[in-house]
C-alpha atoms as a PDB file:
ATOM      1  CA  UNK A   1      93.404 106.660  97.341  1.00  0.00           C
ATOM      2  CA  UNK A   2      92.940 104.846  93.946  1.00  0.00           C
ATOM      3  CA  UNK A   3      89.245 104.660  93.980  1.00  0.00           C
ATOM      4  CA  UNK A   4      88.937 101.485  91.991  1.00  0.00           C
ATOM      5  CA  UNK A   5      90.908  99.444  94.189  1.00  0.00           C
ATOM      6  CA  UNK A   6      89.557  98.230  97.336  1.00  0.00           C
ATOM      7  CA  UNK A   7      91.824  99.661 100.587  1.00  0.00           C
ATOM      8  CA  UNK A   8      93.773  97.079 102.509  1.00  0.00           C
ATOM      9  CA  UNK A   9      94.532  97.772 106.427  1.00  0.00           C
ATOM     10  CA  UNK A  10      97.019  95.136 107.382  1.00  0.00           C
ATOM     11  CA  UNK A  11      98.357  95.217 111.263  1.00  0.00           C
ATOM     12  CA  UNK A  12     101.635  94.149 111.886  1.00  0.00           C
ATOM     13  CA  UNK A  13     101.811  93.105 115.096  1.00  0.00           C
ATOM     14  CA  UNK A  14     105.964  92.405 115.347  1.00  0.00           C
ATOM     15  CA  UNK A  15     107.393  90.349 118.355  1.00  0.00           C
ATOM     16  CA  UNK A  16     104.345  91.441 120.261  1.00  0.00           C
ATOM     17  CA  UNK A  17     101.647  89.560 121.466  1.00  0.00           C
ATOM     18  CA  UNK A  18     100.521  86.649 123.582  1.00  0.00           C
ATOM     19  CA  UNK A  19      97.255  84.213 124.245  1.00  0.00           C
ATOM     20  CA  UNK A  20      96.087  87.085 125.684  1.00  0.00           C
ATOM     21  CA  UNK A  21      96.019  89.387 123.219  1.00  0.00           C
ATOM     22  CA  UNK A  22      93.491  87.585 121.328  1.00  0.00           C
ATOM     23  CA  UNK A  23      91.252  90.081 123.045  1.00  0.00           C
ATOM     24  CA  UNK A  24      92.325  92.554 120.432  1.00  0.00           C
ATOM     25  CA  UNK A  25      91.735  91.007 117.180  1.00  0.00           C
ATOM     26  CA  UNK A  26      88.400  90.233 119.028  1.00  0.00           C
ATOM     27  CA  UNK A  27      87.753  93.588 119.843  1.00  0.00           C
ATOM     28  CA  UNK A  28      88.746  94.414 116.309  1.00  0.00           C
ATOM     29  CA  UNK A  29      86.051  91.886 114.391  1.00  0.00           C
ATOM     30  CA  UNK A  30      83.078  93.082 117.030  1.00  0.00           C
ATOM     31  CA  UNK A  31      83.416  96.814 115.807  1.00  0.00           C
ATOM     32  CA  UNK A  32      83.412  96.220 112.008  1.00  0.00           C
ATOM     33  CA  UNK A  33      80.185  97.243 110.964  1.00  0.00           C
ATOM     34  CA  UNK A  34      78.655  95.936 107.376  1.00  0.00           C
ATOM     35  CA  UNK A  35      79.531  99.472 105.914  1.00  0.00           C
ATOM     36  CA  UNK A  36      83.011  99.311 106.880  1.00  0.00           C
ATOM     37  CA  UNK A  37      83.393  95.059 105.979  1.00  0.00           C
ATOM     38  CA  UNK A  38      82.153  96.229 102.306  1.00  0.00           C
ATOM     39  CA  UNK A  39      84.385  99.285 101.508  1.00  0.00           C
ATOM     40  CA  UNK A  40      88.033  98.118 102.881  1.00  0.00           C
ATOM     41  CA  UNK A  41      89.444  94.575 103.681  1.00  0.00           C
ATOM     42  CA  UNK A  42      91.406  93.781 106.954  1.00  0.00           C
ATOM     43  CA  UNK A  43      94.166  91.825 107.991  1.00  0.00           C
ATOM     44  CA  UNK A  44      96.714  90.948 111.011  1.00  0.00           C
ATOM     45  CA  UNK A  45      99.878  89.978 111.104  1.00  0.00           C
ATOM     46  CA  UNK A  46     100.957  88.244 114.377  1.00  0.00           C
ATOM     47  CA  UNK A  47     103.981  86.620 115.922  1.00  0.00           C
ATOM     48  CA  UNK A  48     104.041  82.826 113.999  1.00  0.00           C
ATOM     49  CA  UNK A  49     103.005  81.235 117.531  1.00  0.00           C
ATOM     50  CA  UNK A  50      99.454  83.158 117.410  1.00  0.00           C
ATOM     51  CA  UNK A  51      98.724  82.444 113.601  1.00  0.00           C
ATOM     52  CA  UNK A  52      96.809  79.663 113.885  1.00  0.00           C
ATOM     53  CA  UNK A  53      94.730  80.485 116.756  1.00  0.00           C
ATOM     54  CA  UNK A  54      94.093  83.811 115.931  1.00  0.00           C
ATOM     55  CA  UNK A  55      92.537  82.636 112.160  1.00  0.00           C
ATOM     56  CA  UNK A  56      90.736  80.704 113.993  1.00  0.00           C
ATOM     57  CA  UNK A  57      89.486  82.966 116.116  1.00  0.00           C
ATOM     58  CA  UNK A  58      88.633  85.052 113.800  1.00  0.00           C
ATOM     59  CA  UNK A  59      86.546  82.834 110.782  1.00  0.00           C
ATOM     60  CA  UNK A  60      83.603  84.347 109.930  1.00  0.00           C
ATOM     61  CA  UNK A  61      84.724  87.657 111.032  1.00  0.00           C
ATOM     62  CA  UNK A  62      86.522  88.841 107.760  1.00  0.00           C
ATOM     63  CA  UNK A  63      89.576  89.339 108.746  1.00  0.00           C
ATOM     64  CA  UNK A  64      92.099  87.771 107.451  1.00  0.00           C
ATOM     65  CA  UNK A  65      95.839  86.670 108.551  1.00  0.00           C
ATOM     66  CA  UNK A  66      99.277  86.523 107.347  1.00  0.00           C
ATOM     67  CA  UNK A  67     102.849  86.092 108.455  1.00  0.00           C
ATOM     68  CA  UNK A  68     105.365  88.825 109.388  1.00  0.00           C
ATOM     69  CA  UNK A  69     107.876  86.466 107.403  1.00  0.00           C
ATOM     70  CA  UNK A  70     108.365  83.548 105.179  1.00  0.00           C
ATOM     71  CA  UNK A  71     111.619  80.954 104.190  1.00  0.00           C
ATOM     72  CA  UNK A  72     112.209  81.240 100.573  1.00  0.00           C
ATOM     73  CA  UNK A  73     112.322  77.552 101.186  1.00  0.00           C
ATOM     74  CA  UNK A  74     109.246  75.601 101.100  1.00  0.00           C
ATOM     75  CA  UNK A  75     111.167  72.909 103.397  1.00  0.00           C
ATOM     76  CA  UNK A  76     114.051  70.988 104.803  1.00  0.00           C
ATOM     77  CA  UNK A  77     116.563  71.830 107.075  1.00  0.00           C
ATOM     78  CA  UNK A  78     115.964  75.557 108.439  1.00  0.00           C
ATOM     79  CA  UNK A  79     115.830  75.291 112.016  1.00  0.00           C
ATOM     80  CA  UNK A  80     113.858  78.228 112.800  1.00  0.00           C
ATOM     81  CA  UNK A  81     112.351  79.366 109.555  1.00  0.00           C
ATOM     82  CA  UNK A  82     108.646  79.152 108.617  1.00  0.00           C
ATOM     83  CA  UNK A  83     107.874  77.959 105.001  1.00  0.00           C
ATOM     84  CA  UNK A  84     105.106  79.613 103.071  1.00  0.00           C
ATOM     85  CA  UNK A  85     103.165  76.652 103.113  1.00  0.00           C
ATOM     86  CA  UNK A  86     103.447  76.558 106.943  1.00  0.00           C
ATOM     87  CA  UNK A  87     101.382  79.734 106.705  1.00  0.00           C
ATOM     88  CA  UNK A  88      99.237  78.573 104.246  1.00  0.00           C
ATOM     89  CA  UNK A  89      98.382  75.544 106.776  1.00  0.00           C
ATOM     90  CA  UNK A  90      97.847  77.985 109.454  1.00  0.00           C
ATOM     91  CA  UNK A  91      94.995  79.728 107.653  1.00  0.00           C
ATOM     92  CA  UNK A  92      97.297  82.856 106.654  1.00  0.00           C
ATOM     93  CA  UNK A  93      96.197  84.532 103.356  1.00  0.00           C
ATOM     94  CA  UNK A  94      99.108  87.117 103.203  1.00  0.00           C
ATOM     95  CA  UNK A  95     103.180  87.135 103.640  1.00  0.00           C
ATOM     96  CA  UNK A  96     104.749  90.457 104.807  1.00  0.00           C
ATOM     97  CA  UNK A  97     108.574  90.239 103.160  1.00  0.00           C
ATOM     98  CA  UNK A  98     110.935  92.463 102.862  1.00  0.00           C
ATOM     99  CA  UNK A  99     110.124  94.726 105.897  1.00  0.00           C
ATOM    100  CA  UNK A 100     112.762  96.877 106.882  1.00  0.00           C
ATOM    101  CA  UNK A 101     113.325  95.414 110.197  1.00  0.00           C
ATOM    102  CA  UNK A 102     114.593  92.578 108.223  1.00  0.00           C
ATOM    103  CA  UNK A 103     116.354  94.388 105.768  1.00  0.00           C
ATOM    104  CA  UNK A 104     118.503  96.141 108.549  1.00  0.00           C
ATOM    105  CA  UNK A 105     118.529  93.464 111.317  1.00  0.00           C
ATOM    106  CA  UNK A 106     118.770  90.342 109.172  1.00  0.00           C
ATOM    107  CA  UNK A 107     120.821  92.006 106.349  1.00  0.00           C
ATOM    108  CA  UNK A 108     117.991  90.785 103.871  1.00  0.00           C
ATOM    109  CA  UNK A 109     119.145  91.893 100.151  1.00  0.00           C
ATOM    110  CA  UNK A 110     116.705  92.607  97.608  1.00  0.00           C
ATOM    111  CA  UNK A 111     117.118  89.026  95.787  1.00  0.00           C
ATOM    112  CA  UNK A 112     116.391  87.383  99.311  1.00  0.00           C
ATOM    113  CA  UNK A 113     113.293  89.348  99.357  1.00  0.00           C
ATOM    114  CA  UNK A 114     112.422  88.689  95.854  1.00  0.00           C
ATOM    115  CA  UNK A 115     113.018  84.747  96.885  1.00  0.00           C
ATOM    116  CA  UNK A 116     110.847  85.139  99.958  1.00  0.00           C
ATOM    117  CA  UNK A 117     108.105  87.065  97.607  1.00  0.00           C
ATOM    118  CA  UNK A 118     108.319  84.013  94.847  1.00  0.00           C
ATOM    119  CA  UNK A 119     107.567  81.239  97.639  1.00  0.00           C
ATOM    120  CA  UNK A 120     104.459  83.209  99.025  1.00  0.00           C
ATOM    121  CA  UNK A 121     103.216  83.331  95.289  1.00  0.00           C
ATOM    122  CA  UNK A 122     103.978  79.609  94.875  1.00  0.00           C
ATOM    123  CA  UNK A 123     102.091  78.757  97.907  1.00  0.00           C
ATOM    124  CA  UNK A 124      98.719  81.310  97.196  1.00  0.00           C
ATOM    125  CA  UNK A 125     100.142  83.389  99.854  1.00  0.00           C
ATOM    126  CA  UNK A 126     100.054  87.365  98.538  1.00  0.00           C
ATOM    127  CA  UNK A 127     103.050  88.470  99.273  1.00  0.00           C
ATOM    128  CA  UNK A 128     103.281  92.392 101.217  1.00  0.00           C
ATOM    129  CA  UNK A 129     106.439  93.794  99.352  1.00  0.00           C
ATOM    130  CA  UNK A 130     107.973  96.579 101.787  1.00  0.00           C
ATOM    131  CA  UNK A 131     110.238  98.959 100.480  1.00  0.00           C
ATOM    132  CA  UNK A 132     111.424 102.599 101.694  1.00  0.00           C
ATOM    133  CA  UNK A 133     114.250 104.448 102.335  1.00  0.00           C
ATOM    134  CA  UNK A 134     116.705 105.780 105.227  1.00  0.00           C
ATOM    135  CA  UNK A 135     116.765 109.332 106.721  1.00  0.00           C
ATOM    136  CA  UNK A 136     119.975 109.286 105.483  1.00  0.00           C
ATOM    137  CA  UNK A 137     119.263 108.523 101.639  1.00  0.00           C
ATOM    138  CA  UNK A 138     115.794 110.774 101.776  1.00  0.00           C
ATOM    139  CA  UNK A 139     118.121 113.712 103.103  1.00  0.00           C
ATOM    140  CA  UNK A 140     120.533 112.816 100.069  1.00  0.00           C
ATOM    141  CA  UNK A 141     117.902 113.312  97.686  1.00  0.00           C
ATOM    142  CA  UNK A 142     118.360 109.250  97.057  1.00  0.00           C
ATOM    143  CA  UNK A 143     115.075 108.388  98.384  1.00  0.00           C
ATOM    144  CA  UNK A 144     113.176 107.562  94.717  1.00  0.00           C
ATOM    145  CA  UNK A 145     116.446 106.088  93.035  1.00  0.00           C
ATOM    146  CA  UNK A 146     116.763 103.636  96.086  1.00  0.00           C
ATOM    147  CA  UNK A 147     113.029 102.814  96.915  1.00  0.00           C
ATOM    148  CA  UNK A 148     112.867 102.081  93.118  1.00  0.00           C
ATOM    149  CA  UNK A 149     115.612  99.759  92.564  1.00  0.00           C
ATOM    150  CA  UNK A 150     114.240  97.886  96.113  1.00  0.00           C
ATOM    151  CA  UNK A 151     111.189  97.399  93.535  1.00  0.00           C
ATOM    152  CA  UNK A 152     112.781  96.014  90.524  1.00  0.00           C
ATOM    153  CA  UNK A 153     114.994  93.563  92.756  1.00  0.00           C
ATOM    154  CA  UNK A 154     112.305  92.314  95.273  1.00  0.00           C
ATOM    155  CA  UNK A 155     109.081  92.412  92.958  1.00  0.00           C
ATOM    156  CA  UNK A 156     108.646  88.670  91.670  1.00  0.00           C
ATOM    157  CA  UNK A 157     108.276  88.916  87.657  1.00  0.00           C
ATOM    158  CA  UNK A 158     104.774  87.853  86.121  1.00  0.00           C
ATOM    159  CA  UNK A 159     102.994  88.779  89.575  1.00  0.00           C
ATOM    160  CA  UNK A 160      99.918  90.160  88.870  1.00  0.00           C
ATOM    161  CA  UNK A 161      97.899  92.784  90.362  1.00  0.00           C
ATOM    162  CA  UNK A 162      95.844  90.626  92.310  1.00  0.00           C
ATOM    163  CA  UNK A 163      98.478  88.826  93.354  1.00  0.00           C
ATOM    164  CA  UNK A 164     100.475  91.513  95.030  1.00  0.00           C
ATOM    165  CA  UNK A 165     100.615  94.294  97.671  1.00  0.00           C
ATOM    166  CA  UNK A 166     103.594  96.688  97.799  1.00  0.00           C
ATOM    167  CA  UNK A 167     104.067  98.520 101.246  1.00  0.00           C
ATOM    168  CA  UNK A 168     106.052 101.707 101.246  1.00  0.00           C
ATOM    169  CA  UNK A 169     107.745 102.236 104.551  1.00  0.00           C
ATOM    170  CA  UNK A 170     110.081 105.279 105.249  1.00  0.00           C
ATOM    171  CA  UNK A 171     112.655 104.045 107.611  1.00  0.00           C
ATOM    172  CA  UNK A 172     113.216 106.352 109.260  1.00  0.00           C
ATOM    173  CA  UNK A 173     109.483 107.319 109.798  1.00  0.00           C
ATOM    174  CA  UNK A 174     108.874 103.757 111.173  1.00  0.00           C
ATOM    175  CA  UNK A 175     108.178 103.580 115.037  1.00  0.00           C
ATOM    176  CA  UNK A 176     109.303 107.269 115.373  1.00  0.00           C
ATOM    177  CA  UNK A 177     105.948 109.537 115.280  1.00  0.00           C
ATOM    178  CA  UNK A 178     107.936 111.066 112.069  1.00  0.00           C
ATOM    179  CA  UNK A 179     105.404 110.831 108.687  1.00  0.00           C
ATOM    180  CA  UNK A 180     106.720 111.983 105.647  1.00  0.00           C
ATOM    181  CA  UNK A 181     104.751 114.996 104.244  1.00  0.00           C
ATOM    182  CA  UNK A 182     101.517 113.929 102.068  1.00  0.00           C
ATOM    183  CA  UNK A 183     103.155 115.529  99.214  1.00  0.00           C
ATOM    184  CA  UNK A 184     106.536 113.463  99.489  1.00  0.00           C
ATOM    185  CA  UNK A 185     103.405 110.015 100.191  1.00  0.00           C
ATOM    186  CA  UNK A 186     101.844 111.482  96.873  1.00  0.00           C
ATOM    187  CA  UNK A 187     105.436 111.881  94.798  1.00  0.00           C
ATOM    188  CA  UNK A 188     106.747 108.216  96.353  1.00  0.00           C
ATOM    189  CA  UNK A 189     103.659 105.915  95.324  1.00  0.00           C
ATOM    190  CA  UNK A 190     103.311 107.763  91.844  1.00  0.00           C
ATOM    191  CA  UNK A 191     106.944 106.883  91.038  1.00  0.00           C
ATOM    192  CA  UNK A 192     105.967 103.164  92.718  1.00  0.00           C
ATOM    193  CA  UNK A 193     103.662 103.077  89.988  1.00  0.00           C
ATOM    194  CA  UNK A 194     105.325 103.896  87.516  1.00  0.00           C
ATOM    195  CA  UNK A 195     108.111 101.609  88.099  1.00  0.00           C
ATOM    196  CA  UNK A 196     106.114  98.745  88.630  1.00  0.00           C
ATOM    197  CA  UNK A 197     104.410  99.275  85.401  1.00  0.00           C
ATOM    198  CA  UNK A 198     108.060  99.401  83.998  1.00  0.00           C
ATOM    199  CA  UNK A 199     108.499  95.755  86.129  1.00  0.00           C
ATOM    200  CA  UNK A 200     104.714  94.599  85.448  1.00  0.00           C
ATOM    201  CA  UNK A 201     103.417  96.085  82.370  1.00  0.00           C
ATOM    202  CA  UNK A 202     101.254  99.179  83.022  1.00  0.00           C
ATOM    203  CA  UNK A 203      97.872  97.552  83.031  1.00  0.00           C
ATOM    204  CA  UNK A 204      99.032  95.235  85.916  1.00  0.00           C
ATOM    205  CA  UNK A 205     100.695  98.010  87.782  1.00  0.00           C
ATOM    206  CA  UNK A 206      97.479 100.147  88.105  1.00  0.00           C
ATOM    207  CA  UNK A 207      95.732  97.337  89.984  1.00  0.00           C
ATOM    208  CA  UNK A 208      98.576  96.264  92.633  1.00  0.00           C
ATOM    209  CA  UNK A 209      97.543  97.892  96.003  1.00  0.00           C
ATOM    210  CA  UNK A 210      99.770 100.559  97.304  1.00  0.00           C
ATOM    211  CA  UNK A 211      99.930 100.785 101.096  1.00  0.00           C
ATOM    212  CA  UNK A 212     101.524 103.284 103.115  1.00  0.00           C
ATOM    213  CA  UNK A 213     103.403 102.395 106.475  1.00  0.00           C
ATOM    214  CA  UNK A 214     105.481 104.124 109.267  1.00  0.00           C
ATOM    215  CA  UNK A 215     103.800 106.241 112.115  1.00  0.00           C
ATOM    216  CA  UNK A 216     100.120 105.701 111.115  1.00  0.00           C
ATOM    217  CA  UNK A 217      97.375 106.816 113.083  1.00  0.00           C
ATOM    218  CA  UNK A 218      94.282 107.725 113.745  1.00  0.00           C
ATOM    219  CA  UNK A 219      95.344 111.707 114.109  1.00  0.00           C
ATOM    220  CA  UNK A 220      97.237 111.655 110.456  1.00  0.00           C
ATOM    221  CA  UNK A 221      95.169 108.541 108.457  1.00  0.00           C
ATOM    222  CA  UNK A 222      92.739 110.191 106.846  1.00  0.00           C
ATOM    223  CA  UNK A 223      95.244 112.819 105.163  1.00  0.00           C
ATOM    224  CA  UNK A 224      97.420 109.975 104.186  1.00  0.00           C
ATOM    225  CA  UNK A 225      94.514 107.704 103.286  1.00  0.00           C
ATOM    226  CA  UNK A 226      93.585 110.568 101.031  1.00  0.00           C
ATOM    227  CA  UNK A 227      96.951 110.524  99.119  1.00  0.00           C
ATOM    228  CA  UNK A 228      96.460 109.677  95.509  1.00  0.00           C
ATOM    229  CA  UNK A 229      98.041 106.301  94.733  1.00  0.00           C
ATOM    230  CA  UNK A 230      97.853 105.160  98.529  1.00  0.00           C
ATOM    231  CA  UNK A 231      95.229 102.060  98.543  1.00  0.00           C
ATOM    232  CA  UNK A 232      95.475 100.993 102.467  1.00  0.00           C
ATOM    233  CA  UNK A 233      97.794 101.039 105.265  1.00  0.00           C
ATOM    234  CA  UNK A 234     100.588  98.874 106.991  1.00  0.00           C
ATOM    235  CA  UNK A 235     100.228  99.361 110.360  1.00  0.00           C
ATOM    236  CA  UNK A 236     103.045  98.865 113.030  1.00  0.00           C
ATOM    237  CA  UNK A 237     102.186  99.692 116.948  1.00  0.00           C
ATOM    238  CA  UNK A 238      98.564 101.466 116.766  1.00  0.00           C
ATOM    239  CA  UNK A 239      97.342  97.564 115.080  1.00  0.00           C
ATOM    240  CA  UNK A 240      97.642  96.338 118.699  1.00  0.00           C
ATOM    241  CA  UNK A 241      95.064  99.063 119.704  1.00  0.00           C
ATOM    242  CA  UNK A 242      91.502  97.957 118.856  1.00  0.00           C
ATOM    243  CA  UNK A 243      90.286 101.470 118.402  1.00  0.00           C
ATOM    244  CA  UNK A 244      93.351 102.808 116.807  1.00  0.00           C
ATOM    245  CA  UNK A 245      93.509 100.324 114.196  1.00  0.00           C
ATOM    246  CA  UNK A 246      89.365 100.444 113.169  1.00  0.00           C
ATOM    247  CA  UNK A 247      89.924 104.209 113.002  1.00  0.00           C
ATOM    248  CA  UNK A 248      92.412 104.028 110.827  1.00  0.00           C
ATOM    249  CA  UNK A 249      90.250 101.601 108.802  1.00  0.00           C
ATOM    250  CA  UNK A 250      87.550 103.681 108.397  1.00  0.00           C
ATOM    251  CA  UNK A 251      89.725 106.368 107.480  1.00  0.00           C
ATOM    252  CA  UNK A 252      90.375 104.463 104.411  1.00  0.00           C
ATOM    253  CA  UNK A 253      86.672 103.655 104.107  1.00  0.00           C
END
């Protein structure tokens, strides 16, 4: 943990969810205490056709919202996309881009991301950067060299630190129950660092919040949350948990 920067826990809740499942996020803002409100900020990610009512749902509570996705358009004719100022309108305060869902599924390429990144910042969205590598790549000793160019071709240029989150995902650790060892967490996010003071300037770089994603739960987030460099988590399946995701809050807290 950087102990100047205040944690973020962001849930991404994928294709998943339904009217329904408002219960969560409800169950969610009724066991935040004032302890755990002051020391680490919260946010979910839903599908686009729960955004609205969920940040509704949820004002006064804290928590705030953001899409899984954004156009690097801001309109016109994308059937099917969702503009960044789409989210805006739906009360979302952050953009997740560059996950590697999309990467792999979509074929996303770094300068798509960086796009997608540009038109969160041009809304006020904060863009969530996601980067990481593949089993493959980590097991050819590839994993920095690749996670680092992923930086300098999907990090917008001039963001600054408050302006940013960077999410680094393992592939390969995503969905699987497979976390990387805290001393491969610690050796990833210093060379994030380091490369996005390279992209940002140094001074910038030590304020942009470094989550870790892929696999986290309540039995391994406090070691990881413990990591130096690693300033929150992106959560995939345990954010659709209630208790899951708060412990894994106040593991960062």
């Amino acid at each position: 943990m950087t102990r100047t920067i205040k944690p973020l826990v962001a849930g991404n809740w994928k294709m998943n969810g339904l009217k329904a499942d408002l219960a969560i996020a409800a169950e969610v803002a009724k066991g935040i205490d004032a302890g755990l409100r002051q020391a680490v900020d919260l946010a979910i990610c839903p599908p686009a056709t729960l955004l609205f009512t969920l940040t509704a749902a949820l004002i006064g509570s804290r928590i705030a919202t953001g899409g899984q996705d954004c156009s690097a358009h801001a309109s016109g004719a994308y059937t099917g996309e969702v503009s960044a100022p789409m989210l805006v309108d739906a009360g979302a305060t952050y953009a997740i881009v560059g996950h590697s869902e999309r990467r792999t599924l979509h074929g996303e390429s770094n300068g798509q991301v960086k796009a997608k990144a540009e038109a969160a910042l041009a809304a006020g969205l904060t863009p969530i950067v996601c980067v990481g590598e593949t089993r493959e790549e980590r097991e050819a000793g590839k994993a920095l060299a690749i996670v680092k160019k992923q930086l300098r071709g999907s990090v917008p240029d001039g963001a600054s630190a408050a302006s940013l989150v960077v999410a680094y995902e393992p592939v390969w650790a995503i969905g699987t129950g497979l976390t990387p060892t805290a001393a491969d967490v610690a050796e990833m996010h210093e060379a994030i660092r380091a490369e996005l003071g390279r992209i940002l300037g140094k001074a910038n770089a030590a304020g942009v919040r470094l989550l870790y994603g892929g696999s986290v739960k309540p039995s391994n987030a406090a070691e990881l949350m413990n990591v130096a460099n690693v300033d929150g988590a992106l959560v995939g399946g345990a954010s659709l948990k209630a208790e899951d995701f708060l412990a894994i809050a106040r593991a960062c807290a």
